[in-house]
PDB file of N, CA and C in Angstrom:
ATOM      1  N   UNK A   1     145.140  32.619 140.130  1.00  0.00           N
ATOM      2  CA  UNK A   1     146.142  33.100 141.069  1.00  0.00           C
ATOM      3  C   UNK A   1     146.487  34.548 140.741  1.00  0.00           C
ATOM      4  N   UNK A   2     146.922  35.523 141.811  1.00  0.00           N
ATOM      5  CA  UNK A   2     147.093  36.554 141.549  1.00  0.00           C
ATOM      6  C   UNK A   2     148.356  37.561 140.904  1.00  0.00           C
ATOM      7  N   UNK A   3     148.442  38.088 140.176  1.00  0.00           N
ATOM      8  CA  UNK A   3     149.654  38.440 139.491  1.00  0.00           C
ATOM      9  C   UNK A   3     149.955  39.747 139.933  1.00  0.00           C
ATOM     10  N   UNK A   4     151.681  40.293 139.902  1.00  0.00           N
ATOM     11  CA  UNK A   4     151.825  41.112 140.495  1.00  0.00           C
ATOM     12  C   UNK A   4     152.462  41.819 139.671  1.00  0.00           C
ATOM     13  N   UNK A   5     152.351  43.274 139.123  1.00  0.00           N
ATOM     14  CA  UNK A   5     153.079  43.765 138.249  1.00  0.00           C
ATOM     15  C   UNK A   5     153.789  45.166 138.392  1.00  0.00           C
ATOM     16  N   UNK A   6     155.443  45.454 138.464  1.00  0.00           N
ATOM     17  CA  UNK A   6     156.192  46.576 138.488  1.00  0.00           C
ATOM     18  C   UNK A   6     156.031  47.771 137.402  1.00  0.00           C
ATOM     19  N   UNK A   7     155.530  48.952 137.794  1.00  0.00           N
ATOM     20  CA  UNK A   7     155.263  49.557 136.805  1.00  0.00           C
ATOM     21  C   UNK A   7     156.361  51.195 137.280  1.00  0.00           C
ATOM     22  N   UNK A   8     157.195  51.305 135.789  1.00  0.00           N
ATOM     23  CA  UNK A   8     158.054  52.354 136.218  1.00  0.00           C
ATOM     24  C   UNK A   8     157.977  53.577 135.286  1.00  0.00           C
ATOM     25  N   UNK A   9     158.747  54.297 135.898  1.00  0.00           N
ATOM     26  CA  UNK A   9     159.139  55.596 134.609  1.00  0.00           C
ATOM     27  C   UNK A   9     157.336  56.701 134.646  1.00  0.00           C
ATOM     28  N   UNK A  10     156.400  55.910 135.985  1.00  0.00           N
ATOM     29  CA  UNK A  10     155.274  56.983 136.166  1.00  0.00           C
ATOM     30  C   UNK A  10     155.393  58.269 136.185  1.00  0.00           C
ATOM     31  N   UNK A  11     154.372  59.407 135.536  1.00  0.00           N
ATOM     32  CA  UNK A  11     154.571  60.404 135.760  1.00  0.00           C
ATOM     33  C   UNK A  11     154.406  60.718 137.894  1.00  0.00           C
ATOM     34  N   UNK A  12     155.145  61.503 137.814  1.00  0.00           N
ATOM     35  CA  UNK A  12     154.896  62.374 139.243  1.00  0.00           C
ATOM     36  C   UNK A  12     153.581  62.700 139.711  1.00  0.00           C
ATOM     37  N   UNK A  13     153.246  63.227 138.842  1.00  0.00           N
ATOM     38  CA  UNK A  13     151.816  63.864 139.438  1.00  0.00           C
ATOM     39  C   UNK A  13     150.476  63.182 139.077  1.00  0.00           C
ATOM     40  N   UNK A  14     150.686  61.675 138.806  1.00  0.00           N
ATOM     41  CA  UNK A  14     149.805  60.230 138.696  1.00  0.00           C
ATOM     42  C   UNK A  14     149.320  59.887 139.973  1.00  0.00           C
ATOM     43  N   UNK A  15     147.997  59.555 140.117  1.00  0.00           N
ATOM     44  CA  UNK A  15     147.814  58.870 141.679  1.00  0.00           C
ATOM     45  C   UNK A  15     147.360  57.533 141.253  1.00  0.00           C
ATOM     46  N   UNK A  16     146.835  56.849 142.588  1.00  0.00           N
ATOM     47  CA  UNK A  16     146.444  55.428 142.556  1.00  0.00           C
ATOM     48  C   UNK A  16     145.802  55.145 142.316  1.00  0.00           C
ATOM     49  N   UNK A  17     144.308  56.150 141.743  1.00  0.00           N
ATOM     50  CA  UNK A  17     143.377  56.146 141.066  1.00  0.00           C
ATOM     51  C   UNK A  17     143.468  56.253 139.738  1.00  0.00           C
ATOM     52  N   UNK A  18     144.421  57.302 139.189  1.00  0.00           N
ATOM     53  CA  UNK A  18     144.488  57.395 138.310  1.00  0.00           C
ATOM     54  C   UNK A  18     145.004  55.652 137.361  1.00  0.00           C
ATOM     55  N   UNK A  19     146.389  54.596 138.452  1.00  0.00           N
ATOM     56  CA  UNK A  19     146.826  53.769 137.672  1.00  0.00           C
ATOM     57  C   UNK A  19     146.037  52.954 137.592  1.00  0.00           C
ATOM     58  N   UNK A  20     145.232  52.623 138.727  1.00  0.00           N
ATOM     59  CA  UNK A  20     144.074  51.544 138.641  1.00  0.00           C
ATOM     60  C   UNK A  20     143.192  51.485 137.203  1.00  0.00           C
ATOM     61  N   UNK A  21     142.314  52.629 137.248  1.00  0.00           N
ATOM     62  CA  UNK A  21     141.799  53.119 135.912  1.00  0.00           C
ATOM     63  C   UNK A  21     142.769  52.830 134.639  1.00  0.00           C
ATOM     64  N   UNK A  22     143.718  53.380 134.470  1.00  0.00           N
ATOM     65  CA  UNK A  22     144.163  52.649 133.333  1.00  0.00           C
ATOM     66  C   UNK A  22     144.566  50.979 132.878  1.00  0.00           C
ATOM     67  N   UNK A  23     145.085  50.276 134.131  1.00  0.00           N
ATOM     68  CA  UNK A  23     145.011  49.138 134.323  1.00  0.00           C
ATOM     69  C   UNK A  23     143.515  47.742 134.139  1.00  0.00           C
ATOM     70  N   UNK A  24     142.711  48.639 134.717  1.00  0.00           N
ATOM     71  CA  UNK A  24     141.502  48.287 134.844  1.00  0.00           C
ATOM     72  C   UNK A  24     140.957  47.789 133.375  1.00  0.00           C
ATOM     73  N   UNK A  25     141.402  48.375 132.723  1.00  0.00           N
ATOM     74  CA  UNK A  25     140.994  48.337 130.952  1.00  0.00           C
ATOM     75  C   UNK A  25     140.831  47.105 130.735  1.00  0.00           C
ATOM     76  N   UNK A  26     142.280  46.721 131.274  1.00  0.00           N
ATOM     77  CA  UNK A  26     142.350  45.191 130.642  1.00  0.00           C
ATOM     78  C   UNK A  26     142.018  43.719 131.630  1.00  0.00           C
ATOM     79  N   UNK A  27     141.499  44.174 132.582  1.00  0.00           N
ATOM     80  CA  UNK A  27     141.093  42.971 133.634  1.00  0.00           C
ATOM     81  C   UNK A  27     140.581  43.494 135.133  1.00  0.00           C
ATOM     82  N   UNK A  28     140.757  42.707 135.778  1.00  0.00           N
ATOM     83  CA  UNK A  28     140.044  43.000 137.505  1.00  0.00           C
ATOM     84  C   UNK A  28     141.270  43.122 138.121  1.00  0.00           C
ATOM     85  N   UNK A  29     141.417  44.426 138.609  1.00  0.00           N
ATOM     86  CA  UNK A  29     142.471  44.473 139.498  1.00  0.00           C
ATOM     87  C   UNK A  29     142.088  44.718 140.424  1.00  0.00           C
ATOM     88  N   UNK A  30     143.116  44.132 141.713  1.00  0.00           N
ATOM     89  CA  UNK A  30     143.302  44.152 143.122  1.00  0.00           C
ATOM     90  C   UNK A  30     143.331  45.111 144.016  1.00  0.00           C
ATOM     91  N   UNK A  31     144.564  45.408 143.116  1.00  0.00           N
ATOM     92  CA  UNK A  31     145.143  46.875 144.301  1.00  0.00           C
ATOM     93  C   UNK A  31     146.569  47.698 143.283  1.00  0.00           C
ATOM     94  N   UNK A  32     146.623  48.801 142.864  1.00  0.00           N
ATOM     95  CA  UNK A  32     147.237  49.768 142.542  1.00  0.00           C
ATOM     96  C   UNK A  32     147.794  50.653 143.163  1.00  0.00           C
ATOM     97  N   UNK A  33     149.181  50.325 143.810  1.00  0.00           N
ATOM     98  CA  UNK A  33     150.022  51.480 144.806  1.00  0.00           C
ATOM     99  C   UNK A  33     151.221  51.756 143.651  1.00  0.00           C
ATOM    100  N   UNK A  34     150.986  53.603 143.797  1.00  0.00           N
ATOM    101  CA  UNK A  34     152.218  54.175 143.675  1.00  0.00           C
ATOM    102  C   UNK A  34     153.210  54.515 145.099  1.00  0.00           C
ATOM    103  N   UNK A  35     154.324  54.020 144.470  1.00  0.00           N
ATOM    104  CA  UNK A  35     155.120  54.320 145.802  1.00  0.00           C
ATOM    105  C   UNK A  35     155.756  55.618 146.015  1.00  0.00           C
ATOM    106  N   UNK A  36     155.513  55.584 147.590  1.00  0.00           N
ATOM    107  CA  UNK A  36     155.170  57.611 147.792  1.00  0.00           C
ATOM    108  C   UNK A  36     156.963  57.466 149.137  1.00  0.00           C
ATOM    109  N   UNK A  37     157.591  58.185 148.483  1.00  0.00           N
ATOM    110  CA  UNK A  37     158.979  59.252 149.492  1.00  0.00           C
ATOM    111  C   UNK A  37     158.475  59.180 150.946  1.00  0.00           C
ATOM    112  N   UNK A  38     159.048  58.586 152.161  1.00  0.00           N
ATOM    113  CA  UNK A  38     158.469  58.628 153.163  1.00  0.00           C
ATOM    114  C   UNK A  38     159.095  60.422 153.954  1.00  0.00           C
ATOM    115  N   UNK A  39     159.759  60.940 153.416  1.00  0.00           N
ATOM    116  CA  UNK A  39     160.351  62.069 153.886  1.00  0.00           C
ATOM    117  C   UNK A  39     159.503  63.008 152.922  1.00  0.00           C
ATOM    118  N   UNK A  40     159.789  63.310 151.328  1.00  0.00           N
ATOM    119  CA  UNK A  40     159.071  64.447 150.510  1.00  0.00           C
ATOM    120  C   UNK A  40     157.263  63.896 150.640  1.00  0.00           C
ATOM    121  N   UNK A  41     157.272  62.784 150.624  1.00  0.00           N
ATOM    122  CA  UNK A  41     155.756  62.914 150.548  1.00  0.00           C
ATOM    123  C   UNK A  41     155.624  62.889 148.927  1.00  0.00           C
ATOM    124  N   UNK A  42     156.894  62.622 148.175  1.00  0.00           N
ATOM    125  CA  UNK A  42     156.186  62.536 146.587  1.00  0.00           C
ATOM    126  C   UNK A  42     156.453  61.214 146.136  1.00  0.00           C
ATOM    127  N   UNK A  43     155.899  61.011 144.771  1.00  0.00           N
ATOM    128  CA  UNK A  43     155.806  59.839 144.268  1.00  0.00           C
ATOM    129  C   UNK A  43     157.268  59.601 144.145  1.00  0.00           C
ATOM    130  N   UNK A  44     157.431  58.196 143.999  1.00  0.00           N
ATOM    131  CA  UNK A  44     158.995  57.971 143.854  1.00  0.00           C
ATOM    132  C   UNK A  44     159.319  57.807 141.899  1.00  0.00           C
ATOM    133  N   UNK A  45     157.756  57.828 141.414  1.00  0.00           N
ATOM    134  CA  UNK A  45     157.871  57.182 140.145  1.00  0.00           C
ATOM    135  C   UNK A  45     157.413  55.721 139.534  1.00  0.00           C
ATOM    136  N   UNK A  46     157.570  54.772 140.376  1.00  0.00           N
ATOM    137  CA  UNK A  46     156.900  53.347 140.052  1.00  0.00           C
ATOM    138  C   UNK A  46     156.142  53.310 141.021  1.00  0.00           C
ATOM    139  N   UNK A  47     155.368  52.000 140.512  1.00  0.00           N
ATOM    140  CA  UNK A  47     154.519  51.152 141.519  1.00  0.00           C
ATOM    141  C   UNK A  47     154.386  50.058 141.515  1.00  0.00           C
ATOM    142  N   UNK A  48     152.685  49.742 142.023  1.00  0.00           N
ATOM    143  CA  UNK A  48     152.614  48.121 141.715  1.00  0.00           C
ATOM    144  C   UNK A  48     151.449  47.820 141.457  1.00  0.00           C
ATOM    145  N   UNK A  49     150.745  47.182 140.699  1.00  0.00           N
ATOM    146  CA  UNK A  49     149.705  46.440 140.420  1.00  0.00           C
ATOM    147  C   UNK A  49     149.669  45.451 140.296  1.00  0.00           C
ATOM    148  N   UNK A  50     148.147  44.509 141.097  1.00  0.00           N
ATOM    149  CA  UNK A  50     147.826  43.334 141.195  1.00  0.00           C
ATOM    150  C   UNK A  50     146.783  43.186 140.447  1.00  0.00           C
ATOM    151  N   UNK A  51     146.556  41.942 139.923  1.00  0.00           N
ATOM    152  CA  UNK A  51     145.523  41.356 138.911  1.00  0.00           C
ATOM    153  C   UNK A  51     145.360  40.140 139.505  1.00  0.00           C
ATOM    154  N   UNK A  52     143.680  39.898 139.317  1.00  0.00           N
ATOM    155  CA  UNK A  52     143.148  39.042 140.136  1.00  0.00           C
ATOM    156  C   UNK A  52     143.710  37.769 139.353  1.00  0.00           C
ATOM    157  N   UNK A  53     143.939  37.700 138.184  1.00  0.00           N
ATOM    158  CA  UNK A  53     144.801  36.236 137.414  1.00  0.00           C
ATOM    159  C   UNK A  53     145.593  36.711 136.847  1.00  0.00           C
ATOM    160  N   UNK A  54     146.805  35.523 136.214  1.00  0.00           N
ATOM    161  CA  UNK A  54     148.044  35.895 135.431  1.00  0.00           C
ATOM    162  C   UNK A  54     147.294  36.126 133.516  1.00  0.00           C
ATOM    163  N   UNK A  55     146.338  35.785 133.560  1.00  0.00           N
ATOM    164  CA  UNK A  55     145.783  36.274 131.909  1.00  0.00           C
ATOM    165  C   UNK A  55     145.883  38.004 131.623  1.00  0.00           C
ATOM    166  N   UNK A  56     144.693  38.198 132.986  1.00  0.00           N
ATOM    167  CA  UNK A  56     144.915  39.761 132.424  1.00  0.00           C
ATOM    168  C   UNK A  56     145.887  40.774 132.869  1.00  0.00           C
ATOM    169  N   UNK A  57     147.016  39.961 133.487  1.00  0.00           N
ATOM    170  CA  UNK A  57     148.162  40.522 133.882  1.00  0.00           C
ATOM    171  C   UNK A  57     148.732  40.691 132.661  1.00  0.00           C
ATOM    172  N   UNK A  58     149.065  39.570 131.789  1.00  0.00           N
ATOM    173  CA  UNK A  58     149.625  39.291 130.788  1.00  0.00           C
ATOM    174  C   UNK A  58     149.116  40.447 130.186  1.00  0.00           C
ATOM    175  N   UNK A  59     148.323  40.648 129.657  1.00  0.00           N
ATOM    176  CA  UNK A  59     147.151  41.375 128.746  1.00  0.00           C
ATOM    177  C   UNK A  59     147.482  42.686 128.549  1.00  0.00           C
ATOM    178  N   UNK A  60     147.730  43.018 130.028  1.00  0.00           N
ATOM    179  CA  UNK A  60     147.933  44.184 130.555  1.00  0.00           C
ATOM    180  C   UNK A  60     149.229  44.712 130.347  1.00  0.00           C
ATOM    181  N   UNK A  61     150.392  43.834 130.831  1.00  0.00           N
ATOM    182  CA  UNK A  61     151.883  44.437 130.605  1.00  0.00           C
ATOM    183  C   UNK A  61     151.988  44.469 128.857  1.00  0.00           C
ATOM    184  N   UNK A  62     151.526  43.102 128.124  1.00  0.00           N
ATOM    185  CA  UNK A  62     151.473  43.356 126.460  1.00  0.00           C
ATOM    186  C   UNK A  62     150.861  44.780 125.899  1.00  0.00           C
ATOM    187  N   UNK A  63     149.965  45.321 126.462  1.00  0.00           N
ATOM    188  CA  UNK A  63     149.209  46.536 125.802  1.00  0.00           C
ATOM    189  C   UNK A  63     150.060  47.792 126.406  1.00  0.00           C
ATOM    190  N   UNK A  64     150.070  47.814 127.809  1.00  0.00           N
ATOM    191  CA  UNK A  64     150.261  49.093 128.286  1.00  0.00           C
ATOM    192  C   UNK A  64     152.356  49.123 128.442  1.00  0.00           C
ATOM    193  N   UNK A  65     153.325  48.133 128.202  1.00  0.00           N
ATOM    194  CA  UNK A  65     154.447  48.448 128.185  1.00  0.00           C
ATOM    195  C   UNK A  65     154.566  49.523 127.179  1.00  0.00           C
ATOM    196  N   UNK A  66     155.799  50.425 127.293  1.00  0.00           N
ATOM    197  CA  UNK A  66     155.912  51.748 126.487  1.00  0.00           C
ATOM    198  C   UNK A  66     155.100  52.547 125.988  1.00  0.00           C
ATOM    199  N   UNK A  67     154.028  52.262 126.906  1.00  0.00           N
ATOM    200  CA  UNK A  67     152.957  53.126 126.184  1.00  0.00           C
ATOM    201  C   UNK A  67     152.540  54.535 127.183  1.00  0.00           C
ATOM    202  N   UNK A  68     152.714  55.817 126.367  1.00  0.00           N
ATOM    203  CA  UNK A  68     152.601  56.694 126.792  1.00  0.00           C
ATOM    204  C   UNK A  68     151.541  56.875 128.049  1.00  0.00           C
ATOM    205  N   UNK A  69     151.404  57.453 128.870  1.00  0.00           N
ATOM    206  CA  UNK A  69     150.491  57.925 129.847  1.00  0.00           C
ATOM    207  C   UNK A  69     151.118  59.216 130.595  1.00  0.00           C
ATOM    208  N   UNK A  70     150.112  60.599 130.606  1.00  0.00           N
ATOM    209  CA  UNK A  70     150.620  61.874 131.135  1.00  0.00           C
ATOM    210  C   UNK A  70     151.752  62.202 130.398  1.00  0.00           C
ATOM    211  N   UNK A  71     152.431  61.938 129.534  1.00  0.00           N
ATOM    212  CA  UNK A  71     153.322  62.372 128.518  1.00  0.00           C
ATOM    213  C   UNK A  71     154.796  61.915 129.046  1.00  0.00           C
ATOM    214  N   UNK A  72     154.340  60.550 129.591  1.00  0.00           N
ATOM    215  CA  UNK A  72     155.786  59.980 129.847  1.00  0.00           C
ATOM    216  C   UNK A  72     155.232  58.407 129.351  1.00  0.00           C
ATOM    217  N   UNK A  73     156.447  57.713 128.623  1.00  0.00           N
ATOM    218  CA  UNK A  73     156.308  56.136 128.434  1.00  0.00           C
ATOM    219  C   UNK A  73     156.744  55.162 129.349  1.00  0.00           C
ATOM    220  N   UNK A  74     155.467  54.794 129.735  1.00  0.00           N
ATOM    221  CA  UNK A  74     155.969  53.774 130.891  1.00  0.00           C
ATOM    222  C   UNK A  74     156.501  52.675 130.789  1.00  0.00           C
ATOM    223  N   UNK A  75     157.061  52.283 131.909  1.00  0.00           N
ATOM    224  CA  UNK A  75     157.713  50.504 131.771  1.00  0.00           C
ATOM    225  C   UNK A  75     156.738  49.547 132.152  1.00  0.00           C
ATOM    226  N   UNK A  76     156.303  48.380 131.875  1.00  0.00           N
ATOM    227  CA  UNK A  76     155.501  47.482 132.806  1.00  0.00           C
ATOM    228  C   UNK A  76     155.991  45.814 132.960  1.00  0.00           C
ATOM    229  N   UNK A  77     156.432  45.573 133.682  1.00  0.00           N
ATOM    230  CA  UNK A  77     157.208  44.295 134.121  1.00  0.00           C
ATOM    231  C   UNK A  77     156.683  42.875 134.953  1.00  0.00           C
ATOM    232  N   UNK A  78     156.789  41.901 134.701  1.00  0.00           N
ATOM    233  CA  UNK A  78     156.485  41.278 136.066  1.00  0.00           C
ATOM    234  C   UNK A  78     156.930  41.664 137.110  1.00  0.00           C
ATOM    235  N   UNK A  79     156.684  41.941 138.673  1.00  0.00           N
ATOM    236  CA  UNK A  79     157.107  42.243 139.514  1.00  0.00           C
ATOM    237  C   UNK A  79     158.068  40.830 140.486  1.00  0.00           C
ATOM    238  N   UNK A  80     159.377  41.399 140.711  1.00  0.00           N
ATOM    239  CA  UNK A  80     159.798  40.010 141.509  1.00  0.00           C
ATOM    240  C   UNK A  80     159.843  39.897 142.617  1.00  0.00           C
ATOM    241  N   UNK A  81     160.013  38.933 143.590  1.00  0.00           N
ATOM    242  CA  UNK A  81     159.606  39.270 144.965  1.00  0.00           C
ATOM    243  C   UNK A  81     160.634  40.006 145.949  1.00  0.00           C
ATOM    244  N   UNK A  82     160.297  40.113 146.580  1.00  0.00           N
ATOM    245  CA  UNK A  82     161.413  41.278 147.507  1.00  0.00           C
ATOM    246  C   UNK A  82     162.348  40.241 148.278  1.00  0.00           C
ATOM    247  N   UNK A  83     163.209  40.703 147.901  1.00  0.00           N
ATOM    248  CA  UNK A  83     164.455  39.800 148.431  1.00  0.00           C
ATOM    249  C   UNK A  83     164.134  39.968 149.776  1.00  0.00           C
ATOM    250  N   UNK A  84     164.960  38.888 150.537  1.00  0.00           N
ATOM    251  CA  UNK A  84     164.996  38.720 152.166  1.00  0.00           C
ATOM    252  C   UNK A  84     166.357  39.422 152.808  1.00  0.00           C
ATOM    253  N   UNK A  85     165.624  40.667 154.102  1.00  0.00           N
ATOM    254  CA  UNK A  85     166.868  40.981 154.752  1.00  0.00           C
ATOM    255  C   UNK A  85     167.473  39.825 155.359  1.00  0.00           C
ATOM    256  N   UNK A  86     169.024  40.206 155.510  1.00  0.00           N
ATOM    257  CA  UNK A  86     169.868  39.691 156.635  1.00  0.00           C
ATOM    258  C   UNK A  86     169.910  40.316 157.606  1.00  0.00           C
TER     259      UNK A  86
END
């Protein structure tokens, strides 16, 4: 099953290539979106990554939490689901 993971505190000038690739290290991932300012057009700072199972999700948030990338330490979390509007 597929795992979904919140990743924060990204540098700015990181793309979706760039997080995939580092992610990638540790398993098969899905899909890697940084989330982009619908007005500036810049990164907001987090994102999201999917992993094709919860192993190398696991794998992944254990190795890469606080761990430097572009000279900032990132966060890496399970991601939770998006609450429902009213």
């Amino acid at each position: 099953m597929a795992k979904k993971l919140f990743v924060g505190n990204l540098p700015f000038a990181m793309t979706d290539a760039d997080l995939n690739t580092i992610f990638s290290a540790h398993g098969t991932v899905t899909s890697a979106n940084i989330v982009i300012d619908k007005f500036s057009k810049r990164s907001k700072g987090f994102g999201f990554v999917e992993f094709e199972n919860e192993e190398d999700a696991a794998k992944a948030m254990e190795a890469l939490n606080n761990s430097e990338q572009m000279g900032r330490n990132i966060a890496v979390k399970e991601a939770l689901p998006k609450p429902d509007r009213v």
